[in-house]
Protein backbone atom coordinates (compact mmCIF):
# COMPACT_ATOMS: atom_id res chain seq x y z
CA UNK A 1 -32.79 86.11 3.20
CA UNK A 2 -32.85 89.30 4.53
CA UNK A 3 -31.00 92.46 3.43
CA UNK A 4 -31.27 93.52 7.31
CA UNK A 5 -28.29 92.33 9.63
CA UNK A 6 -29.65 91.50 12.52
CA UNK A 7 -27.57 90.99 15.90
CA UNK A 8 -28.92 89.01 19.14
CA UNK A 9 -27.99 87.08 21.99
CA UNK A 10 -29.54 84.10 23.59
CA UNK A 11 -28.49 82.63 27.68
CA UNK A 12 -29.73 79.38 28.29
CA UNK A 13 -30.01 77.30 31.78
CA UNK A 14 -31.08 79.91 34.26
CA UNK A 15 -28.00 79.40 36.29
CA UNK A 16 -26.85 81.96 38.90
CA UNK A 17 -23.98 83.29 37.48
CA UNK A 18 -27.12 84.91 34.42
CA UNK A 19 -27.14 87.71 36.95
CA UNK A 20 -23.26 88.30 36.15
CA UNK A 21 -24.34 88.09 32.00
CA UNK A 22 -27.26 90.34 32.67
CA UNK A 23 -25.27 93.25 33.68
CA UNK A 24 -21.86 92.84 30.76
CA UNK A 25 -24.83 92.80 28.29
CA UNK A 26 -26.71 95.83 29.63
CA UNK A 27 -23.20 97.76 30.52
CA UNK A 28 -23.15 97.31 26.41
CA UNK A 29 -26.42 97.80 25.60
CA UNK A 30 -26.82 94.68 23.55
CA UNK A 31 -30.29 93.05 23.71
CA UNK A 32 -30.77 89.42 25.06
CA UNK A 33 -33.08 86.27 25.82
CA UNK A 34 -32.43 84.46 29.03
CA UNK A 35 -34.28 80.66 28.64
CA UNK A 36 -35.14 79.70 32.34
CA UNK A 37 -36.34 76.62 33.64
CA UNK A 38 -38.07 76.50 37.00
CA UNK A 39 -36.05 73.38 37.88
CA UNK A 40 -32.63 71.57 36.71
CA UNK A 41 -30.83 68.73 38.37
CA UNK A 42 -27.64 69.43 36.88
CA UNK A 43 -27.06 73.27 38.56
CA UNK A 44 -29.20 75.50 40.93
CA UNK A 45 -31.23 77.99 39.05
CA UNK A 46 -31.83 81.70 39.51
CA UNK A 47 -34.63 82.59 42.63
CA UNK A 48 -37.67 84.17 41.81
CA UNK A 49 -37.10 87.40 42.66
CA UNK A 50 -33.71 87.37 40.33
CA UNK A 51 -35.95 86.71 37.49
CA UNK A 52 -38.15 89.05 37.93
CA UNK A 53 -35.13 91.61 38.22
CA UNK A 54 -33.31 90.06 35.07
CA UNK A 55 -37.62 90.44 33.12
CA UNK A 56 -37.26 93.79 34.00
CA UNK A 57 -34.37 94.30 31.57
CA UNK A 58 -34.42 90.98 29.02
CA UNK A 59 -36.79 88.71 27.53
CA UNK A 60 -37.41 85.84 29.13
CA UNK A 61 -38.08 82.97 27.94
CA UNK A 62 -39.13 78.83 28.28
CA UNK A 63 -37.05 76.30 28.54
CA UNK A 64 -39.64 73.80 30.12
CA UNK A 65 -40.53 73.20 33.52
CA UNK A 66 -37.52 71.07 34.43
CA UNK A 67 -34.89 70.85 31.53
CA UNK A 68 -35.43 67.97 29.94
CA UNK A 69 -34.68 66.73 26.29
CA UNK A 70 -37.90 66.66 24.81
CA UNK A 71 -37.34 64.27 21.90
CA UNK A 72 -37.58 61.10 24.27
CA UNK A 73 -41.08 62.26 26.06
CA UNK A 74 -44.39 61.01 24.80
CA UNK A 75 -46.48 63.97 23.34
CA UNK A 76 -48.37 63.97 26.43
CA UNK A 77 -45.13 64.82 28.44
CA UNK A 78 -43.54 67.32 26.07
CA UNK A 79 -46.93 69.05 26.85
CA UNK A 80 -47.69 69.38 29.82
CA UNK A 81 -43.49 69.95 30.47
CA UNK A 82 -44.06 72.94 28.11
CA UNK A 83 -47.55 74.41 28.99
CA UNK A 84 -46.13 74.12 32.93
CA UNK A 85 -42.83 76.08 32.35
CA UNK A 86 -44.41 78.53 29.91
CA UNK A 87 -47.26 79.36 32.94
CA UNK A 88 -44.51 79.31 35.85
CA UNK A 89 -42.29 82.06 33.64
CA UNK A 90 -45.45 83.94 33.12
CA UNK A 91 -46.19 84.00 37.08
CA UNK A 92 -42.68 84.67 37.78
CA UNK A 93 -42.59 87.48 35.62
CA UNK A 94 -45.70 88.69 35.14
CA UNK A 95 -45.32 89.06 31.21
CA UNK A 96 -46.52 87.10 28.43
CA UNK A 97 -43.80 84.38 27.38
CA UNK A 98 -43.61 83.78 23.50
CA UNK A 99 -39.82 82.26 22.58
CA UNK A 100 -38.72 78.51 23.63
CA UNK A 101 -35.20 77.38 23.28
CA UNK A 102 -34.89 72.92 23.20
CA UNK A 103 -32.99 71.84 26.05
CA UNK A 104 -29.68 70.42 25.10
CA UNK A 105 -31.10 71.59 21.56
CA UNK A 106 -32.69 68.11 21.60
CA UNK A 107 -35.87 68.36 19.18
CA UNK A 108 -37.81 66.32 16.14
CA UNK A 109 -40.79 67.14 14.37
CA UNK A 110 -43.35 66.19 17.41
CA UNK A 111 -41.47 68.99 19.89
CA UNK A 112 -41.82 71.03 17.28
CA UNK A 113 -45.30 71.05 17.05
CA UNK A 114 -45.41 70.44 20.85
CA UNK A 115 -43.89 73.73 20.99
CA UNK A 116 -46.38 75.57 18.80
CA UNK A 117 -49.56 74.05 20.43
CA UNK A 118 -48.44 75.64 23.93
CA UNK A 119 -48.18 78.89 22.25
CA UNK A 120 -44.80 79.82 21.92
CA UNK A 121 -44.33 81.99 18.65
CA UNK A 122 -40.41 80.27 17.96
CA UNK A 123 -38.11 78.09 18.96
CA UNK A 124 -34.07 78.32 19.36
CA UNK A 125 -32.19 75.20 18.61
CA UNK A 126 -28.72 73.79 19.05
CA UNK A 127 -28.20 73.58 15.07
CA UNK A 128 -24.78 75.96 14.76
CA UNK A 129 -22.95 77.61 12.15
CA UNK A 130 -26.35 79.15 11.11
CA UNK A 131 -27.04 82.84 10.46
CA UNK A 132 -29.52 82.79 7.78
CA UNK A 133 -33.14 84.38 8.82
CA UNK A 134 -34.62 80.74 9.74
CA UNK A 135 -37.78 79.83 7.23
CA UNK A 136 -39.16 78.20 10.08
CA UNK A 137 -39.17 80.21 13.47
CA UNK A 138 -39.77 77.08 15.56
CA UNK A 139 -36.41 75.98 14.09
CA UNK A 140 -34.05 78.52 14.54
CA UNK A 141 -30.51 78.14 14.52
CA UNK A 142 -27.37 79.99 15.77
CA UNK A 143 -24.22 81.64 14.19
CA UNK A 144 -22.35 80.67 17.46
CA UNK A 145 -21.84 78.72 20.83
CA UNK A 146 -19.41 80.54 23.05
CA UNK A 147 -17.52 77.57 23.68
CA UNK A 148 -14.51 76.72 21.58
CA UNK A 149 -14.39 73.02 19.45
CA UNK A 150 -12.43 71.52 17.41
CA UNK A 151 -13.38 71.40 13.62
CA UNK A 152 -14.14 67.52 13.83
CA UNK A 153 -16.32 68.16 16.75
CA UNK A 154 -18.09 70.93 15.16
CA UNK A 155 -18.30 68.88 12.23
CA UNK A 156 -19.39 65.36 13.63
CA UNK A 157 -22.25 67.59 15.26
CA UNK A 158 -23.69 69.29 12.65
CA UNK A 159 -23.52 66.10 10.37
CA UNK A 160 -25.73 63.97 13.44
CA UNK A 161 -28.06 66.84 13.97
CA UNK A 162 -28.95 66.70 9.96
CA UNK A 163 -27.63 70.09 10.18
CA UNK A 164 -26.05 69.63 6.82
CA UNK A 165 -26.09 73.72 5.94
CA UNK A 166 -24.12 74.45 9.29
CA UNK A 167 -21.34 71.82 8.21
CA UNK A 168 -21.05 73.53 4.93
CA UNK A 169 -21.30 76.89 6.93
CA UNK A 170 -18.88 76.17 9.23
CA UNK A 171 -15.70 75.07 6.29
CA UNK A 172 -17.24 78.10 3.64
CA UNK A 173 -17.95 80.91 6.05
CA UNK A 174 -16.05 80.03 9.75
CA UNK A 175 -12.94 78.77 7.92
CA UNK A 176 -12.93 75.60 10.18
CA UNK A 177 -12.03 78.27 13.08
CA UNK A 178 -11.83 76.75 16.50
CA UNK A 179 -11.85 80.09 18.77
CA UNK A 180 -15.22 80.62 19.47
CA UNK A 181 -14.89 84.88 19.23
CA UNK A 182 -12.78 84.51 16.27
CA UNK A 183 -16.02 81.84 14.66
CA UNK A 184 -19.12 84.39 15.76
CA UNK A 185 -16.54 87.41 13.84
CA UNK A 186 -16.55 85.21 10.94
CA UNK A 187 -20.53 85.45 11.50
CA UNK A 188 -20.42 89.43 12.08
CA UNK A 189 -18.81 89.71 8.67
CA UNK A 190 -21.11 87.43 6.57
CA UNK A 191 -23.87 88.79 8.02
CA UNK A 192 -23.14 92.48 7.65
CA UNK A 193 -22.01 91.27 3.81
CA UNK A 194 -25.35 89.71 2.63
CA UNK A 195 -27.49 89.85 5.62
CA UNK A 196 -29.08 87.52 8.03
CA UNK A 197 -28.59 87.34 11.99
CA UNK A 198 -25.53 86.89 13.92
CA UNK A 199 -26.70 84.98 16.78
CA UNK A 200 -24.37 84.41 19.83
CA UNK A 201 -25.64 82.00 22.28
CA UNK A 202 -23.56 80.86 25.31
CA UNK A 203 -24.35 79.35 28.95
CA UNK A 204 -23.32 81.54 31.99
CA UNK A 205 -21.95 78.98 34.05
CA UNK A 206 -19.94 77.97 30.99
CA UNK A 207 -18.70 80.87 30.51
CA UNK A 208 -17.58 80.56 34.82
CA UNK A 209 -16.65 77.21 34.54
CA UNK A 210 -13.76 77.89 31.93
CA UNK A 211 -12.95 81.21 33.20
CA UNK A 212 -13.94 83.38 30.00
CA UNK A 213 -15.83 86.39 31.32
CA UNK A 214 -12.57 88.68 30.40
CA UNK A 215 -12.89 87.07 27.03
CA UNK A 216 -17.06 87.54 26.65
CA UNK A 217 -16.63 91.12 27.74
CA UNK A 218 -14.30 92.29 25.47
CA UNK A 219 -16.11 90.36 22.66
CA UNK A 220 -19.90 92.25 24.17
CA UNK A 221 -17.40 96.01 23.72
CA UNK A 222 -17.15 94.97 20.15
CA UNK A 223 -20.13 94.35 19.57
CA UNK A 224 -21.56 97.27 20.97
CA UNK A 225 -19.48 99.16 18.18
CA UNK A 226 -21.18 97.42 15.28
CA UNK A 227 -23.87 100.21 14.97
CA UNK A 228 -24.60 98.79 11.25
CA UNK A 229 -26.57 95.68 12.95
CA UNK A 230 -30.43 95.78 14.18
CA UNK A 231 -29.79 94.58 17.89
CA UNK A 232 -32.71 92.44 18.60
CA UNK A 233 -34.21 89.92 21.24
CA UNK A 234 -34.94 86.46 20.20
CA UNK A 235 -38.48 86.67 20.08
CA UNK A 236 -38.14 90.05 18.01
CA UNK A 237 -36.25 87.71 16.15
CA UNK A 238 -39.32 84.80 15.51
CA UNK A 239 -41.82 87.93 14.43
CA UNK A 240 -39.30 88.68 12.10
CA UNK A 241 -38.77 85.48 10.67
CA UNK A 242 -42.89 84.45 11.02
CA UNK A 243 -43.55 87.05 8.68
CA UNK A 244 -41.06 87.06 5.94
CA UNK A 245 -42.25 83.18 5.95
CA UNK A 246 -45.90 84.73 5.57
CA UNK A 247 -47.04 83.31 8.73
């Protein structure tokens, strides 16, 4: 554990409405990861030339070539699905790509080391109710989704995803809270308290879909306020945690 609290912000999917996220967290100056895939049949993605804007202002980073749930791919898949969005990023942008987030937070111990042999330097995972500096970098957690649940969902998931620290987390440090701005304050104090990262993650076209951008601003104004936290990006974040590990 670290004495250091740490504050950053991770926007997964690549959907359109990122552009929308990208400006709230800059109007703030909080710092960000956006994990883009080049393809996803469930929304349409940002263009090219959006990314390239949004790499101009966050880190960018994989989230394979076309969002799927590693865990059920052969080896040989979660490869080349890794090495291929990793290189499309990189051409996109132009930068060097070093932080992965799992798709649907879907992962096991190949992915994992799927994820390190294409040269990522950590991973961001689905496992909540986590702000502790993660031992492992490739299995980093987060304090919060920005999507209220009930305490039996929040529960049931933690307890299927082995994710047996975030279900203690979640009754010792979120007081079974439901709200997800009231849960990631519950983080901010903790954190601030004994150290660690409050980590906010959230999907933009969640945040459209139940009409919450009102409510993810005013939280982003708060947060701007809390000058006693080290804003950092998610792969700031993996350094971080790769070398208090020793790696």
């Amino acid at each position: 554990m670290t004495e250091q609290p740490y504050l950053t912000v991770s926007v997964d999917d690549g959907s359109v409405n990122d552009m929308h996220s990208a400006d709230l967290l800059e109007k703030y100056g909080l710092k960000a990861t956006f994990y883009i895939p080049a393809t996803n049949a469930e929304r349409q993605v940002l263009r090219s030339d959006q990314i390239r804007e949004l790499s101009a202002r966050f880190e960018i980073g994989g989230h394979t070539y076309s969002h799927v749930s590693l865990h059920k791919l052969s080896f040989e898949q979660m490869h080349t699905e890794l090495v291929t969005g990793k290189n499309w990023v990189e051409d996109v942008t132009g930068q060097p790509t070093h932080s992965f987030c799992y798709p649907r937070g879907k992962f096991n111990s190949k992915a994992r080391a799927a994820v390190k042999l294409a040269g990522f330097t950590g991973a961001r995972t689905c496992l909540f109710n986590r702000s502790e500096l993660a031992i492992d970098p490739f299995l980093t957690g987060v304090s919060t989704h920005a999507c209220s649940h009930s305490p039996l969902i929040q529960i049931r998931h933690a307890l299927l995803e082995g994710n047996f620290a975030g279900a203690l987390n979640y009754i010792s440090v979120h007081h079974l809270e439901r709200d997800w701005v009231s849960h990631f304050q519950h983080a901010l104090d903790s954190v601030a308290a004994i150290g660690g990262v409050a980590h906010l993650y959230f999907h933009s076209w969640e945040i459209e879909e139940h009409d919450q951008w009102q409510k993810l601003e005013r939280l982003l104004a708060q947060l701007a306020q809390r000058m006693d936290f080290k804003r950092i990006t998610n792969g700031e974040l993996y350094a971080i945690s790769a070398a208090a590990a020793g790696n």
